[in-house]
C-alpha atoms as a PDB file:
ATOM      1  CA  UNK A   1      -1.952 -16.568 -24.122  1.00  0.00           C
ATOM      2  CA  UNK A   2      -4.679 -14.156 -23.891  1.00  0.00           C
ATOM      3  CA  UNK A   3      -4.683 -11.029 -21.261  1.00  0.00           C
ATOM      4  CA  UNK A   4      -7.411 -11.728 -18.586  1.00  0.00           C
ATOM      5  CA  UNK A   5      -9.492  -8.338 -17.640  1.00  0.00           C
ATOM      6  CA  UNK A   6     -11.184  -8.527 -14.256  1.00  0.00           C
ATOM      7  CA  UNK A   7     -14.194  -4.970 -13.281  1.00  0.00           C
ATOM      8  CA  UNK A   8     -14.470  -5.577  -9.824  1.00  0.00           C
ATOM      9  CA  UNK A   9     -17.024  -3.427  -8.012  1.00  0.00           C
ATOM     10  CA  UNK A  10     -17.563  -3.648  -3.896  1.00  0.00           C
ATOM     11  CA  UNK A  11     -20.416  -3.381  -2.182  1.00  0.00           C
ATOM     12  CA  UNK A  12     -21.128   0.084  -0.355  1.00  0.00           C
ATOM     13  CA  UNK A  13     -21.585  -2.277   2.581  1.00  0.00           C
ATOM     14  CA  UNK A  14     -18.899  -3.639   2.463  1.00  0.00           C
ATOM     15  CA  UNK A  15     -16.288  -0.482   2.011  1.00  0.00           C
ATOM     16  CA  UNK A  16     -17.681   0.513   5.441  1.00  0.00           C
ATOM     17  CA  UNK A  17     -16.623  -2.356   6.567  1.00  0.00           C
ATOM     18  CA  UNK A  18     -12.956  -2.531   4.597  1.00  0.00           C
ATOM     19  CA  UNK A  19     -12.929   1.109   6.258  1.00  0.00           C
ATOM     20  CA  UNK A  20     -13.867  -0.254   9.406  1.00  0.00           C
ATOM     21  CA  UNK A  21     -10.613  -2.922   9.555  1.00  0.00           C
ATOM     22  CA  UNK A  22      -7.134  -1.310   8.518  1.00  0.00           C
ATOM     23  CA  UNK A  23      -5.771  -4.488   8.008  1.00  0.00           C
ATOM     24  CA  UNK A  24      -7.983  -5.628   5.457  1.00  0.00           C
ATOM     25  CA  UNK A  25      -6.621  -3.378   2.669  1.00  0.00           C
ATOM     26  CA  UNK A  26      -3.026  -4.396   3.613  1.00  0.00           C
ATOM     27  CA  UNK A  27      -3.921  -7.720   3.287  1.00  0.00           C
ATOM     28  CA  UNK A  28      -5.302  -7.533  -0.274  1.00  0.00           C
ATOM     29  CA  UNK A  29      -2.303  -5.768  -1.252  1.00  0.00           C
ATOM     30  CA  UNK A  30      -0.018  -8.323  -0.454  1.00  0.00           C
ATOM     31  CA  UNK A  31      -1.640 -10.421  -2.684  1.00  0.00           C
ATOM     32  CA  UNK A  32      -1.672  -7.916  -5.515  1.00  0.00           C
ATOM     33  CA  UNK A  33       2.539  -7.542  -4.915  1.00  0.00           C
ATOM     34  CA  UNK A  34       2.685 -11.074  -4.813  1.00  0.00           C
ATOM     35  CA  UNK A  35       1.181 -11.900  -8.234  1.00  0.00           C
ATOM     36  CA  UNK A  36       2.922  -8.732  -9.914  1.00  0.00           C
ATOM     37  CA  UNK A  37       6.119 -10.505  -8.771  1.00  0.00           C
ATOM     38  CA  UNK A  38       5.068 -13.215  -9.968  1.00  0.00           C
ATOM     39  CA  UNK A  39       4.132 -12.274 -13.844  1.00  0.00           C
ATOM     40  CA  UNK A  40       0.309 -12.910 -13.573  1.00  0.00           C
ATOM     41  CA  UNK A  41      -0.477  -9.656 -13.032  1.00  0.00           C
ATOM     42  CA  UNK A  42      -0.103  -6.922 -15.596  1.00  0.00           C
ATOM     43  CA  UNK A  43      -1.895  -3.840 -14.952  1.00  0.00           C
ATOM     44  CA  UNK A  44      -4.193  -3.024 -11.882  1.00  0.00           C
ATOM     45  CA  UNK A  45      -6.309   0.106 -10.988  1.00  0.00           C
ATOM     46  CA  UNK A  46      -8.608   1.217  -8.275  1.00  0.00           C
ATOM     47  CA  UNK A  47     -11.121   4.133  -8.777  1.00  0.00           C
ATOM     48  CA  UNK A  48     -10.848   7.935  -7.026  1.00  0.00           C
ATOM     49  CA  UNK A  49     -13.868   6.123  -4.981  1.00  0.00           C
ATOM     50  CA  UNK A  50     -11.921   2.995  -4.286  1.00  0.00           C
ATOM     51  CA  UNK A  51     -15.526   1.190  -5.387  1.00  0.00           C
ATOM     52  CA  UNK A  52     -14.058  -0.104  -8.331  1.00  0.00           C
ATOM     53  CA  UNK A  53     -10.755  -1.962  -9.385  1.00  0.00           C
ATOM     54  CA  UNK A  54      -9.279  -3.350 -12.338  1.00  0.00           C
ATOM     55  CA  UNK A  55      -7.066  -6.126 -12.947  1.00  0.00           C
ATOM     56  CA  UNK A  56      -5.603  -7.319 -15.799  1.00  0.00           C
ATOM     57  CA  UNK A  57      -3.766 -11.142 -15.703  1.00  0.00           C
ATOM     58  CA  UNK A  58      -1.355 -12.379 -18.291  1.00  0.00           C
ATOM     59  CA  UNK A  59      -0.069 -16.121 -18.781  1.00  0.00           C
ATOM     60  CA  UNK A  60      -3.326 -17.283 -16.757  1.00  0.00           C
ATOM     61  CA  UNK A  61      -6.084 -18.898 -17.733  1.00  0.00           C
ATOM     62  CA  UNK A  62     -10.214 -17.751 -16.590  1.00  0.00           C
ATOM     63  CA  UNK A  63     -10.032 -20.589 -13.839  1.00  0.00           C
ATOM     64  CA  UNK A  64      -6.684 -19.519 -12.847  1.00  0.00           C
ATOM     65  CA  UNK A  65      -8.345 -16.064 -12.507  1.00  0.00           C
ATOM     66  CA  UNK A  66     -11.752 -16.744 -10.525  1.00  0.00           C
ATOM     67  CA  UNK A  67      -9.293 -18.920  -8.219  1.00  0.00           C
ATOM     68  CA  UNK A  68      -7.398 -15.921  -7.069  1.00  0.00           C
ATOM     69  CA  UNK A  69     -10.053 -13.135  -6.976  1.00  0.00           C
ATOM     70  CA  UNK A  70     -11.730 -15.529  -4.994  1.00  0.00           C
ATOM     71  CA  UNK A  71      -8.624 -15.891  -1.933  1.00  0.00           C
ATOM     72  CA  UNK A  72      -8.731 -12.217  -2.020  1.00  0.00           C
ATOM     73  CA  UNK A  73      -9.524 -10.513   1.384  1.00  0.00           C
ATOM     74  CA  UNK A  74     -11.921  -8.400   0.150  1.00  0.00           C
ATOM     75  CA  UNK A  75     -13.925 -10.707  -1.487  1.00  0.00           C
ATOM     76  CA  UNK A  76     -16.686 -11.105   0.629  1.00  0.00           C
ATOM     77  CA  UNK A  77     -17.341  -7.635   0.164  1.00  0.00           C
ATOM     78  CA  UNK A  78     -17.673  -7.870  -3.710  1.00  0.00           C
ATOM     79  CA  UNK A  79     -20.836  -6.978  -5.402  1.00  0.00           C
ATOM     80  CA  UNK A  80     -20.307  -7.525  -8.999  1.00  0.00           C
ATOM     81  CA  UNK A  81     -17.085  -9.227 -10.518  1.00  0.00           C
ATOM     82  CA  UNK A  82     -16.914  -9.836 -14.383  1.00  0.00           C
ATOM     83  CA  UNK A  83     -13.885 -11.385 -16.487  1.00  0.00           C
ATOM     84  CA  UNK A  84     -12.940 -10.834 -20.216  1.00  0.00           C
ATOM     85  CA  UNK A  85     -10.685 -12.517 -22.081  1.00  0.00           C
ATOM     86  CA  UNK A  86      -8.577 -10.047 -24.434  1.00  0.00           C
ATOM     87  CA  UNK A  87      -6.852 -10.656 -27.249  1.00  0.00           C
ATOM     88  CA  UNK A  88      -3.828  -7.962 -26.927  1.00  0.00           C
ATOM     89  CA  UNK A  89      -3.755  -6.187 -30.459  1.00  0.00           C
ATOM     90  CA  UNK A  90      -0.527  -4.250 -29.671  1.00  0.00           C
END
């Protein structure tokens, strides 16, 4: 199955208001330790800014993928979210 890549970048809004609640970034990162135990999730980065992240899924499909960015905490305060499927060369 193909490697799912996910450019997530928040609002400037909205980190105020992540900033604004310290439980909000816990929150998301449970989620991102739950799906690493899981297998689904391969790779993820956040920017020196924290304005942008990057996540890469394996053994999920697009659906699969839009489904869980879309529980995520911080989603509400996401201004532009694109997916790419990959074809893993090596």
């Amino acid at each position: 199955m193909n490697n799912i890549l996910v450019l997530i970048t928040l609002s400037d809004e909205g980190i105020q208001q992540i900033k604004a609640n310290s439980e909000l970034p816990k929150k998301e990162m449970e989620f991102i330790h739950t799906w690493k135990k899981e297998g689904v999730l391969e790779n993820f980065f956040i920017s020196v800014s924290k304005k942008d992240a990057v996540l890469i899924f394996r053994n999920i499909d697009e659906l699969d993928a839009k489904e869980r960015i879309a529980i995520l905490p911080y989603y509400p305060f996401m201004q532009k979210t694109e997916y790419h499927i990959l074809d893993k060369q090596f």
